[in-house]
Protein backbone atom coordinates (compact mmCIF):
# COMPACT_ATOMS: atom_id res chain seq x y z
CA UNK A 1 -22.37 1.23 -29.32
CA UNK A 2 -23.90 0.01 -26.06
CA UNK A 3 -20.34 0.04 -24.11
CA UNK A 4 -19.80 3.89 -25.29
CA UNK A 5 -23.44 4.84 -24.27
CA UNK A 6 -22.13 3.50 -19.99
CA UNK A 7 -21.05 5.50 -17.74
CA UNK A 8 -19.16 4.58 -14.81
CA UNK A 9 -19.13 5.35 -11.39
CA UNK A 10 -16.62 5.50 -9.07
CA UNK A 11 -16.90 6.45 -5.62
CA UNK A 12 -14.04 8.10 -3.73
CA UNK A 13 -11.34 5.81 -6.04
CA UNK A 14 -8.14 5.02 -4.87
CA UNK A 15 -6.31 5.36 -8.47
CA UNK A 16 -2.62 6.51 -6.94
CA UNK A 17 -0.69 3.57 -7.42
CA UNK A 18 -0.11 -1.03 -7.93
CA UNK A 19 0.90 -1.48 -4.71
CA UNK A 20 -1.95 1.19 -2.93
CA UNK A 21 -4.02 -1.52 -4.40
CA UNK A 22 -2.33 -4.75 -3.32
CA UNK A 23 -1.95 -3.28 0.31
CA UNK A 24 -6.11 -2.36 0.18
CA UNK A 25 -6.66 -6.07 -0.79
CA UNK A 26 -4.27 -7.15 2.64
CA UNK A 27 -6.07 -5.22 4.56
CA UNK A 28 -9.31 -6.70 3.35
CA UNK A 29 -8.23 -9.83 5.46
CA UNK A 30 -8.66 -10.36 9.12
CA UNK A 31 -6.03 -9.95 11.34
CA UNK A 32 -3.35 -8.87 8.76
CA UNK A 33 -0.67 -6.52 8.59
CA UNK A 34 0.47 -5.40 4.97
CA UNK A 35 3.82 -5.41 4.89
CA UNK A 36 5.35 -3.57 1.81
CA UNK A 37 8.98 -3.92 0.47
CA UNK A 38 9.30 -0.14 -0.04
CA UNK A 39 10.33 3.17 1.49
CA UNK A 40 8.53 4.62 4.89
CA UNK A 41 7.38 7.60 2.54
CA UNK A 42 5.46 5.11 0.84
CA UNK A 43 3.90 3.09 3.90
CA UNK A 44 3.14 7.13 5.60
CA UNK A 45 1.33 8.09 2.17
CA UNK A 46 -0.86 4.87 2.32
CA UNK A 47 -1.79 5.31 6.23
CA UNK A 48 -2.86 8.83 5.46
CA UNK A 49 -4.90 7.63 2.46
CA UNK A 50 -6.56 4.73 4.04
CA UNK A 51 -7.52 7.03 7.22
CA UNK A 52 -9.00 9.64 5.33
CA UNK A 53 -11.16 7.12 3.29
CA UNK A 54 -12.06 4.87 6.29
CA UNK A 55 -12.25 7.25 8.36
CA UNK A 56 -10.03 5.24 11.03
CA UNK A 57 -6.49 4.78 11.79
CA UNK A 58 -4.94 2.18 9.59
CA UNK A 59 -1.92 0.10 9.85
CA UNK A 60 0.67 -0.79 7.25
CA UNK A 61 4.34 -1.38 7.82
CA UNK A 62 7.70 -1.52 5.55
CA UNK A 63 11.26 -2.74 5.14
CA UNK A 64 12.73 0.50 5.34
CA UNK A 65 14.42 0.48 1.91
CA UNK A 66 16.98 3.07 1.38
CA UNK A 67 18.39 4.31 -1.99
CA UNK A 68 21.10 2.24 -1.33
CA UNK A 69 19.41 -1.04 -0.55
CA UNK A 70 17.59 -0.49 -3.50
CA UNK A 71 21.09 -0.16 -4.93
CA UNK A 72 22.81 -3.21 -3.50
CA UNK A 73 19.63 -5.35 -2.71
CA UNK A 74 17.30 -5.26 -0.10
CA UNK A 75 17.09 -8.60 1.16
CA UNK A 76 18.38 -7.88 4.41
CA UNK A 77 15.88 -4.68 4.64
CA UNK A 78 13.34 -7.49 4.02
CA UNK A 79 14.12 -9.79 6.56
CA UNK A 80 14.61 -8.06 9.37
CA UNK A 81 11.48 -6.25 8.36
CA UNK A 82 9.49 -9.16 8.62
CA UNK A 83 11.42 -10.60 11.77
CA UNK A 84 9.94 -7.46 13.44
């Protein structure tokens, strides 16, 4: 009865997506840039929601995955990714 009678609070939440989360605990560390094995779409969608809540510019980049990497594999999208 006690858990039903809480109520939570949550304070601007980021609830979009897995990886919106695992990129907000990267950027929790000094001096690192998330790097996510994804689409640009994706990376543009979480610098737009990280500015807004921050209220500064924020910095993420990606591999650059295409439908067909996706497709085929993306282990070439990954490497040069993180070679740049």
């Amino acid at each position: 009865e006690q858990n039903f009678a809480r109520t939570a609070l949550t304070v601007n939440p980021a609830k979009a997506c897995q990886p919106l989360g695992a990129v907000f605990a990267a950027v929790g560390f000094e001096s690192t840039l998330p790097f996510v094995h994804g689409s640009q779409g994706c990376v543009a969608y979480y610098r737009s929601h990280f500015s807004r809540h921050f209220k500064e510019p924020s910095s993420c980049v990606s591999s650059s995955m295409t439908e067909d990497a996706a497709v085929f594999g993306g282990l070439n999208n990954m490497i040069d990714g993180l070679a740049n």
